[in-house]
PDB file of N, CA and C in Angstrom:
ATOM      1  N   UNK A   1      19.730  34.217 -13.226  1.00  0.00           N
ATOM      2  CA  UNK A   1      20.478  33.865 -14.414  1.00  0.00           C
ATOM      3  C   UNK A   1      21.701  33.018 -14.074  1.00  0.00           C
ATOM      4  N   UNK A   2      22.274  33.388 -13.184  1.00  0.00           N
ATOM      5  CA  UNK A   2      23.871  32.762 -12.572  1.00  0.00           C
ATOM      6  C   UNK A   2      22.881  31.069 -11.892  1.00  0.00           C
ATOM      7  N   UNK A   3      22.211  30.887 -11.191  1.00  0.00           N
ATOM      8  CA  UNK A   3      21.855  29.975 -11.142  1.00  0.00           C
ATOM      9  C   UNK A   3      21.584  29.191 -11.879  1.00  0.00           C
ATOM     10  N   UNK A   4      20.685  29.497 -13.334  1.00  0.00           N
ATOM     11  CA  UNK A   4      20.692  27.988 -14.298  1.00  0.00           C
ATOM     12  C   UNK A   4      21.725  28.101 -15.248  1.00  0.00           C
ATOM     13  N   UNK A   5      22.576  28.908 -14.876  1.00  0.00           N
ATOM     14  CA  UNK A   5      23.862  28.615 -15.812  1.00  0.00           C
ATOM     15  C   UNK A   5      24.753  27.545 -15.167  1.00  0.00           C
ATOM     16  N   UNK A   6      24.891  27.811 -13.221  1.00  0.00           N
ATOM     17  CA  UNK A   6      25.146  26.798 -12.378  1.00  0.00           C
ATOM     18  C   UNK A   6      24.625  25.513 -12.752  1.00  0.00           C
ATOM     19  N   UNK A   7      23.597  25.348 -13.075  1.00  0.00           N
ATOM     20  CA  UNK A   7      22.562  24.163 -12.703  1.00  0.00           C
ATOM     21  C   UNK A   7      23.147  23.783 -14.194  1.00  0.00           C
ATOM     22  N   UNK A   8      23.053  24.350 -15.419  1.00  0.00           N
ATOM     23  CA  UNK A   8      23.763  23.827 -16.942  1.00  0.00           C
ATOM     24  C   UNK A   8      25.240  23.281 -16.792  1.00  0.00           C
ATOM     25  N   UNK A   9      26.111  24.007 -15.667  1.00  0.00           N
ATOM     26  CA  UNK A   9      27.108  23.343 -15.565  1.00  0.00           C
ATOM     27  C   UNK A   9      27.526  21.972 -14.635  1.00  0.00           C
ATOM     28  N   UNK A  10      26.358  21.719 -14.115  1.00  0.00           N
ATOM     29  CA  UNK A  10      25.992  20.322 -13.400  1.00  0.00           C
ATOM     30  C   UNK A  10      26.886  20.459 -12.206  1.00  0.00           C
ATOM     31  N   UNK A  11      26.620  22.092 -11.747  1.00  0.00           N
ATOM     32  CA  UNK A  11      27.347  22.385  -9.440  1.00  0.00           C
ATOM     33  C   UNK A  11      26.184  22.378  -8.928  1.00  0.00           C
ATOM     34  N   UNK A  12      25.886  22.045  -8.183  1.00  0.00           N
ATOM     35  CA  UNK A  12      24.594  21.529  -7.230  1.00  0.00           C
ATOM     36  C   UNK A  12      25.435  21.772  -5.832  1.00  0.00           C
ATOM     37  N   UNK A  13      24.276  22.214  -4.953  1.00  0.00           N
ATOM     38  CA  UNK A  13      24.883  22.219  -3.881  1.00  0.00           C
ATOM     39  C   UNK A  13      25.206  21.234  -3.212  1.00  0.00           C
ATOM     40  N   UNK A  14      26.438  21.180  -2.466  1.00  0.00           N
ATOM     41  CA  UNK A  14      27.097  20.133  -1.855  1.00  0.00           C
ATOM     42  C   UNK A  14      27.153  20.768  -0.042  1.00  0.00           C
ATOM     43  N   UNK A  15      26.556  20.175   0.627  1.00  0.00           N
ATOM     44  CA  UNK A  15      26.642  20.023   1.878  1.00  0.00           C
ATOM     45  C   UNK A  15      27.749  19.666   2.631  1.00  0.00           C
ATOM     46  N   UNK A  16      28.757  19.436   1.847  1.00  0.00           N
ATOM     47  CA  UNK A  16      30.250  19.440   3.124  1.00  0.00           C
ATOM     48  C   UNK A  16      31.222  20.589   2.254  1.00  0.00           C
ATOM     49  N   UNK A  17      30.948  20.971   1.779  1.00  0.00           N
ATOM     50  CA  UNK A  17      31.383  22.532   0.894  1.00  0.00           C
ATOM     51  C   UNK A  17      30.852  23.442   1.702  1.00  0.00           C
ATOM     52  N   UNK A  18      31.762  24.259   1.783  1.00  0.00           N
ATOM     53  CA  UNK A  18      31.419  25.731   2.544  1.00  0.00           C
ATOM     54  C   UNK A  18      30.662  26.598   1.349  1.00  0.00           C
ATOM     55  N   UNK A  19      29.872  27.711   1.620  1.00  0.00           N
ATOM     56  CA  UNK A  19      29.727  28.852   0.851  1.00  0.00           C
ATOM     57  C   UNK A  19      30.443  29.070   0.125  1.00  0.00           C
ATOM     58  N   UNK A  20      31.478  29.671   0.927  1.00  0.00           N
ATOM     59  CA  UNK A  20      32.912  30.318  -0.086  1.00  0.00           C
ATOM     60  C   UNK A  20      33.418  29.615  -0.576  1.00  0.00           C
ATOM     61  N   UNK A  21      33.644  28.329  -0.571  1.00  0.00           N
ATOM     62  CA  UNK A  21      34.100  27.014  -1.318  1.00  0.00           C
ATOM     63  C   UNK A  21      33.322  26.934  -3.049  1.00  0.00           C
ATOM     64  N   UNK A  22      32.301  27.153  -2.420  1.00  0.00           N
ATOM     65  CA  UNK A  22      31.331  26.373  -3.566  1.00  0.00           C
ATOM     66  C   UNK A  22      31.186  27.886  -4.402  1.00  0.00           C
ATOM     67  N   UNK A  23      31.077  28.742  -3.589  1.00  0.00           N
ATOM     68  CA  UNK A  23      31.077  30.186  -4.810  1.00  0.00           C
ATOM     69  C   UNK A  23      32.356  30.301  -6.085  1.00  0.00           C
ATOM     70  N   UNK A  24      33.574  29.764  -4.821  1.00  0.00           N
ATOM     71  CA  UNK A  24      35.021  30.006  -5.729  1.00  0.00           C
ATOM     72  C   UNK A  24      34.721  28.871  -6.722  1.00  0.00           C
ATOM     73  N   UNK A  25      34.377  27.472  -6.488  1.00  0.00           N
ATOM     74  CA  UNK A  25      34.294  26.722  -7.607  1.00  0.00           C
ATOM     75  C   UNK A  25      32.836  26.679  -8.870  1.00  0.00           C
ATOM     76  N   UNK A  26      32.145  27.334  -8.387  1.00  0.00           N
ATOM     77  CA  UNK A  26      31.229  28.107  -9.502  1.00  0.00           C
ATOM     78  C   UNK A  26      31.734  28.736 -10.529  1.00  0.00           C
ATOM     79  N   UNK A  27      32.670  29.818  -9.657  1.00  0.00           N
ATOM     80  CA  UNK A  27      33.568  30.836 -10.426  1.00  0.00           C
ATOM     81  C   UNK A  27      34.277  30.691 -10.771  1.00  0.00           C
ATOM     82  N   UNK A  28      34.907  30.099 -10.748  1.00  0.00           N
ATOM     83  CA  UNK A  28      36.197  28.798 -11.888  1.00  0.00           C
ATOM     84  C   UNK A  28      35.386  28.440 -12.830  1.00  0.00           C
ATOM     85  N   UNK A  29      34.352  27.243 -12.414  1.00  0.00           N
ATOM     86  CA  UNK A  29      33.779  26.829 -13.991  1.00  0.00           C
ATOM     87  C   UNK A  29      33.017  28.077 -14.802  1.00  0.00           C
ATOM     88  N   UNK A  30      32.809  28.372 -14.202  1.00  0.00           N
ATOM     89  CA  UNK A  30      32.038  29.563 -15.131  1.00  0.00           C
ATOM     90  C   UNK A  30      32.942  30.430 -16.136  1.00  0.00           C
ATOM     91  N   UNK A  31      34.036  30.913 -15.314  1.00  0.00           N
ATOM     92  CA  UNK A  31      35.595  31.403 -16.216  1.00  0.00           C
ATOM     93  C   UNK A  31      36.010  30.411 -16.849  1.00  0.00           C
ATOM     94  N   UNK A  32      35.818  29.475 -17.007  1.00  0.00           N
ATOM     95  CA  UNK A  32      36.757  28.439 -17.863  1.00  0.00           C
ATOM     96  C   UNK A  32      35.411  28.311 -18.898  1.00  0.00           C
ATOM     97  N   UNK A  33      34.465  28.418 -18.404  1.00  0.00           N
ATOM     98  CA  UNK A  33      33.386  28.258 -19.910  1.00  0.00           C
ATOM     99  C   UNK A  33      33.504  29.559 -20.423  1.00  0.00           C
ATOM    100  N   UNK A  34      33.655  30.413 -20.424  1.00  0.00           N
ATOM    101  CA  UNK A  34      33.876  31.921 -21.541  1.00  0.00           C
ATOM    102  C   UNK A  34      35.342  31.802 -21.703  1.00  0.00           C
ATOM    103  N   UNK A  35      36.112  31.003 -21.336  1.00  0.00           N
ATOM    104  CA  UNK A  35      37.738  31.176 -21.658  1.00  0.00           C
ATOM    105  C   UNK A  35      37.432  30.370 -23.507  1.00  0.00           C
ATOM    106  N   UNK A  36      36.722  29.142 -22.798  1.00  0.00           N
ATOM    107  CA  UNK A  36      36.528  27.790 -23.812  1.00  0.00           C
ATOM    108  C   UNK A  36      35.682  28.239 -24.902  1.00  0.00           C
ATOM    109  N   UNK A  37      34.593  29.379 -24.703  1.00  0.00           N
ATOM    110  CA  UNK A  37      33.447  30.175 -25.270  1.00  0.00           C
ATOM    111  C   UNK A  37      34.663  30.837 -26.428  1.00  0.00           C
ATOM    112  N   UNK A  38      35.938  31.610 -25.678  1.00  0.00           N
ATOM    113  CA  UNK A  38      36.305  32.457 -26.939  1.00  0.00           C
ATOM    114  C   UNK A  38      37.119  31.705 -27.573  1.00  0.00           C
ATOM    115  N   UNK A  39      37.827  30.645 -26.738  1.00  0.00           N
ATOM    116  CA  UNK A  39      39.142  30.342 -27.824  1.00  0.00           C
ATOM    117  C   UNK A  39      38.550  29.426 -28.681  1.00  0.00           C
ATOM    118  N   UNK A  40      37.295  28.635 -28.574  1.00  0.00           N
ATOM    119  CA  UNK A  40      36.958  27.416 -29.651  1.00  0.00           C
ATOM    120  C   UNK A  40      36.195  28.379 -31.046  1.00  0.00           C
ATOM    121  N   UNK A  41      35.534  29.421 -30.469  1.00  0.00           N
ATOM    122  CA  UNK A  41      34.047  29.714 -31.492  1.00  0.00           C
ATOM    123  C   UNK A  41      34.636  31.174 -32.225  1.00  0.00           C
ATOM    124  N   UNK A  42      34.458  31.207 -33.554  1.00  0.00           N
ATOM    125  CA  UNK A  42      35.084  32.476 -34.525  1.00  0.00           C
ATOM    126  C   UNK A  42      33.826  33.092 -33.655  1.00  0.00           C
ATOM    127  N   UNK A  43      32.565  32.911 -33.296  1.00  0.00           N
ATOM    128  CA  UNK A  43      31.848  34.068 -32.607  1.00  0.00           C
ATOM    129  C   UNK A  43      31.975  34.818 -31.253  1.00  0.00           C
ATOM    130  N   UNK A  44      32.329  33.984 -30.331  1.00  0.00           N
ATOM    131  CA  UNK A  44      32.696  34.866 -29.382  1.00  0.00           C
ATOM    132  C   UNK A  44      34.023  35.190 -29.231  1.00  0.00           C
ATOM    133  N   UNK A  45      34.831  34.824 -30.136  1.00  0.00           N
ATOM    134  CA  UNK A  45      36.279  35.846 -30.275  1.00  0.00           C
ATOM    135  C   UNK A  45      35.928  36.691 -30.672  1.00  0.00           C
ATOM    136  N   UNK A  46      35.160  36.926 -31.453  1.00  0.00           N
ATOM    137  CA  UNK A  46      34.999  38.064 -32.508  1.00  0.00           C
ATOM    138  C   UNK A  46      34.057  39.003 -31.743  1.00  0.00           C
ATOM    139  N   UNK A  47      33.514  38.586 -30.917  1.00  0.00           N
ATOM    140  CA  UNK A  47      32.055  39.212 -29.815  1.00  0.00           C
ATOM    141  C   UNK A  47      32.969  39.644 -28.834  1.00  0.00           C
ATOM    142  N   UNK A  48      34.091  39.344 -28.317  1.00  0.00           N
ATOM    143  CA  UNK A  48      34.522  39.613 -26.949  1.00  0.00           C
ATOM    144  C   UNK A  48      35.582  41.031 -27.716  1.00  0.00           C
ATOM    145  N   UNK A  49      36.470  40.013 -29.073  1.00  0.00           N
ATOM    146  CA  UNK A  49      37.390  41.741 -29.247  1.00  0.00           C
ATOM    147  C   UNK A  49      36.821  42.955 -29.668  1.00  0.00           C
ATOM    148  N   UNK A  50      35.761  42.759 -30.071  1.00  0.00           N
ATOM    149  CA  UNK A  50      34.723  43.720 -30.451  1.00  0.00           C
ATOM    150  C   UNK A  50      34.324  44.642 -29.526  1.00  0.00           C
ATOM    151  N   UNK A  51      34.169  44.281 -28.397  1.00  0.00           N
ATOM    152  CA  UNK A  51      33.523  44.429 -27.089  1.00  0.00           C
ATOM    153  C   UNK A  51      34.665  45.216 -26.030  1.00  0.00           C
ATOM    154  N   UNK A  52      36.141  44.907 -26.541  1.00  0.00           N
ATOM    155  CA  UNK A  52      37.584  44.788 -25.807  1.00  0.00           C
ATOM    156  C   UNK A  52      37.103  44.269 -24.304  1.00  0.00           C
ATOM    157  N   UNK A  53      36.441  43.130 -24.886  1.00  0.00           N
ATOM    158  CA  UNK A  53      36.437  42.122 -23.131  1.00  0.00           C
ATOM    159  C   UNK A  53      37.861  40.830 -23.538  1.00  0.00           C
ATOM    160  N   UNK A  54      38.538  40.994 -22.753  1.00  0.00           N
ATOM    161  CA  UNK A  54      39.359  39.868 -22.504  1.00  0.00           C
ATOM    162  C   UNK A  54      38.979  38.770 -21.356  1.00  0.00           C
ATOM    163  N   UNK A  55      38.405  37.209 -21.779  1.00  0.00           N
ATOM    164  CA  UNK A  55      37.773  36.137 -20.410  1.00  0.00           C
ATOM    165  C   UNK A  55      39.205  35.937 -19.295  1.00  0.00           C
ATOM    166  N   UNK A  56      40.332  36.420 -20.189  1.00  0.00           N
ATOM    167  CA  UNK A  56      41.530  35.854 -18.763  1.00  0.00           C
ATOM    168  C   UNK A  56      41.365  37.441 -17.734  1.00  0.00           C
ATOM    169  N   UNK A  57      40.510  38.376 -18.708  1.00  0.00           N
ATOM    170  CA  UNK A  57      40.787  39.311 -17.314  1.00  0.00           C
ATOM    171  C   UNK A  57      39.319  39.608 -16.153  1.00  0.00           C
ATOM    172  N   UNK A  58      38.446  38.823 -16.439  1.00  0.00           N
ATOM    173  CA  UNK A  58      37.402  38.273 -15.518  1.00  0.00           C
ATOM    174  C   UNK A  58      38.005  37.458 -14.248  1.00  0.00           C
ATOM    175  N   UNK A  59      38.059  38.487 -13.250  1.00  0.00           N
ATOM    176  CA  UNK A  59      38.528  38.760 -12.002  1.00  0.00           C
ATOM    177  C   UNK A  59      37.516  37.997 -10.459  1.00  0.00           C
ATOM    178  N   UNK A  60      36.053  38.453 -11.161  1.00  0.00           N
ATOM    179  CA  UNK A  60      34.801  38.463 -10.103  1.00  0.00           C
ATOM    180  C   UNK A  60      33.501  38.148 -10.518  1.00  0.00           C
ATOM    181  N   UNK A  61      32.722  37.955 -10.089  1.00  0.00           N
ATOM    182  CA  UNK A  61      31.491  37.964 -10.583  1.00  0.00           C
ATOM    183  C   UNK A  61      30.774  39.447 -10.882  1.00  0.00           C
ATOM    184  N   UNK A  62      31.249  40.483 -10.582  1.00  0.00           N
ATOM    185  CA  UNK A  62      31.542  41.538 -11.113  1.00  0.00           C
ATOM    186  C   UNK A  62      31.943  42.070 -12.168  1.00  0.00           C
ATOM    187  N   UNK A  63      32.817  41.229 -12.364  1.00  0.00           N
ATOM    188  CA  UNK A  63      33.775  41.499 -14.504  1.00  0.00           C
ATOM    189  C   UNK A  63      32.677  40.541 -15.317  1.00  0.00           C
ATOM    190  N   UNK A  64      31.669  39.954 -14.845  1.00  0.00           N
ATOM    191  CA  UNK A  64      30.845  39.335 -15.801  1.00  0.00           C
ATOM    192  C   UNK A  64      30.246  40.261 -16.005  1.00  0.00           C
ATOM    193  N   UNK A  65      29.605  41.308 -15.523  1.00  0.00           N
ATOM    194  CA  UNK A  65      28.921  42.444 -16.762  1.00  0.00           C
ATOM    195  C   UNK A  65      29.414  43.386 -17.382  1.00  0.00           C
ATOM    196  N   UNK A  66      30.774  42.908 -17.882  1.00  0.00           N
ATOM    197  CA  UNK A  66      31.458  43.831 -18.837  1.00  0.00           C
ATOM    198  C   UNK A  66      31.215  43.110 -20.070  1.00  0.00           C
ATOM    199  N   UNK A  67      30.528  41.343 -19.522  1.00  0.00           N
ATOM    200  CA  UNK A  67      30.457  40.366 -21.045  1.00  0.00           C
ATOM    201  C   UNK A  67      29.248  40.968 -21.908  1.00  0.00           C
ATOM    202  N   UNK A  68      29.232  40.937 -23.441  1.00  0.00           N
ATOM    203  CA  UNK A  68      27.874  41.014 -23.504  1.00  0.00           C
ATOM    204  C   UNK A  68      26.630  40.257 -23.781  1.00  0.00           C
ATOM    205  N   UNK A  69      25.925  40.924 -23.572  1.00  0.00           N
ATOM    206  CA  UNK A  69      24.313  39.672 -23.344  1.00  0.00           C
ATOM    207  C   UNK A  69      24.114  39.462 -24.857  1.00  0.00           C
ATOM    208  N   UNK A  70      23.629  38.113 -25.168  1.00  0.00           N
ATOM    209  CA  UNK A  70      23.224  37.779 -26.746  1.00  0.00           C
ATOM    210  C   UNK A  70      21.998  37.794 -26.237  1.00  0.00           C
ATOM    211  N   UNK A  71      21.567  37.496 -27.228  1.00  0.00           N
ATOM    212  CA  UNK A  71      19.963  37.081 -27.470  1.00  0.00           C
ATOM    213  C   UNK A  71      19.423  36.094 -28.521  1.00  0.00           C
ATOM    214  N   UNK A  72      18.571  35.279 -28.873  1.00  0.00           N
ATOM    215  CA  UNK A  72      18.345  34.614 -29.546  1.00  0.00           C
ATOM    216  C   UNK A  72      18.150  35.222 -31.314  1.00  0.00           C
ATOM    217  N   UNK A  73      18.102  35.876 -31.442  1.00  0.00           N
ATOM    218  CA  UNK A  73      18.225  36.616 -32.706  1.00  0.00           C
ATOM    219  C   UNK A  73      19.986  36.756 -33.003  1.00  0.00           C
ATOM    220  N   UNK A  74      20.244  37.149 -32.088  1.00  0.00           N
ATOM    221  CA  UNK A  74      22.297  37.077 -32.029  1.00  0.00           C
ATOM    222  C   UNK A  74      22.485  35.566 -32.763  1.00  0.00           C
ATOM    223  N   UNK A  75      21.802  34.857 -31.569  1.00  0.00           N
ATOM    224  CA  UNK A  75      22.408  33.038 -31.497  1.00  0.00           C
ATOM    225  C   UNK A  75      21.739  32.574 -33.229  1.00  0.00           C
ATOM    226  N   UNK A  76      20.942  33.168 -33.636  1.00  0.00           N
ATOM    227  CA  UNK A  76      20.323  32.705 -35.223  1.00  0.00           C
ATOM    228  C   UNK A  76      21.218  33.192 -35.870  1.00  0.00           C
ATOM    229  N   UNK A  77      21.687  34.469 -36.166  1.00  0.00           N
ATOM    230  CA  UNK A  77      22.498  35.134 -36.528  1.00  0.00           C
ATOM    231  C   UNK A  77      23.727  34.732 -37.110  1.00  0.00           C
ATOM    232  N   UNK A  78      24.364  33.942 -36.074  1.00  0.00           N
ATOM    233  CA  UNK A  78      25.484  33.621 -35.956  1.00  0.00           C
ATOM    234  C   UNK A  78      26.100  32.100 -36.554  1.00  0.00           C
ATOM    235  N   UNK A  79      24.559  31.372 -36.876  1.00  0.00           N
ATOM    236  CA  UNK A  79      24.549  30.282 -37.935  1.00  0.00           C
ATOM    237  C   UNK A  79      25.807  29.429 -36.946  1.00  0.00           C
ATOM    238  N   UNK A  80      27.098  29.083 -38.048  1.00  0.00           N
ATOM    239  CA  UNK A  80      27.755  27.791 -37.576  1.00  0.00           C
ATOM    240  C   UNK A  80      29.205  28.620 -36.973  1.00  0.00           C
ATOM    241  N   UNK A  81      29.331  30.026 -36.761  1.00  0.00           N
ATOM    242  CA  UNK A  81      30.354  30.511 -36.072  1.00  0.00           C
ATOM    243  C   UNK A  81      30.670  30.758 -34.678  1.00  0.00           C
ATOM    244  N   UNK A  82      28.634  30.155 -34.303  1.00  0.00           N
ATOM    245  CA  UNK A  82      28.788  29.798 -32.642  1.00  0.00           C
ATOM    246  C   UNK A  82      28.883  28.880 -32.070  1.00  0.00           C
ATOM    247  N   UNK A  83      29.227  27.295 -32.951  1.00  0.00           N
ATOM    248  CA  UNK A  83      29.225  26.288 -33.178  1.00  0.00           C
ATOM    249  C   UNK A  83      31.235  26.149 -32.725  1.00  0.00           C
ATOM    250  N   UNK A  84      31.197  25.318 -31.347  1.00  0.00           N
ATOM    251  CA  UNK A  84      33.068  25.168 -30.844  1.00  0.00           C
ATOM    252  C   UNK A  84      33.463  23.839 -31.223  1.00  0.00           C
ATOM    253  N   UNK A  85      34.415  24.434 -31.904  1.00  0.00           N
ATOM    254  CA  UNK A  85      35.310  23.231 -32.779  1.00  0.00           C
ATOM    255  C   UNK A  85      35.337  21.969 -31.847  1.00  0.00           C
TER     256      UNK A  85
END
C-alpha cells in the first residue's frame, strides 16, 4: 500500500540517496499529503476530528495506523466534500 502511494507521489528510487534518506523524504511527502488532505477538504477534517487523529501529530510510519482506512463506498459517499479547494 505505502508503495503505490510512493509511486502516486512521483519518489522513485534514486540511486545516490541513501535508504534512510529516501525513507525520511517519503515520510515528509506523505505527512504533508494528510496535513494538505485535512486542511483543504470539509471531509477529512471532519474524518480525522471524528477519529481524534491530529496529521501534525504523525510522528512515524507507525502513527499512520491511527489514520482511518476509507473505502470506495466512503469516497461515493462523500460526493464534493472530498473534493480540496
Amino acid at each position: 500500500m505505502l508503495r503505490q502511494t510512493f509511486h502516486y507521489l512521483g519518489i522513485k528510487n534514486n540511486p545516490s540517496m541513501s535508504e534512510d534518506a529516501l525513507r525520511r523524504l517519503q515520510f515528509n511527502k506523505l505527512r504533508r499529503l494528510v496535513q494538505h488532505a485535512c486542511e483543504t477538504t470539509e471531509f477529512y477534517k471532519g474524518l480525522y476530528d471524528e477519529c481524534q487523529v491530529s496529521p501534525n501529530a504523525i510522528e512515524s510510519l507507525d502513527d499512520l495506523t491511527r489514520l482511518p482506512i476509507i473505502d470506495k463506498d466512503i469516497v461515493n459517499r462523500a460526493e464534493q466534500s472530498i473534493i480540496s479547494d
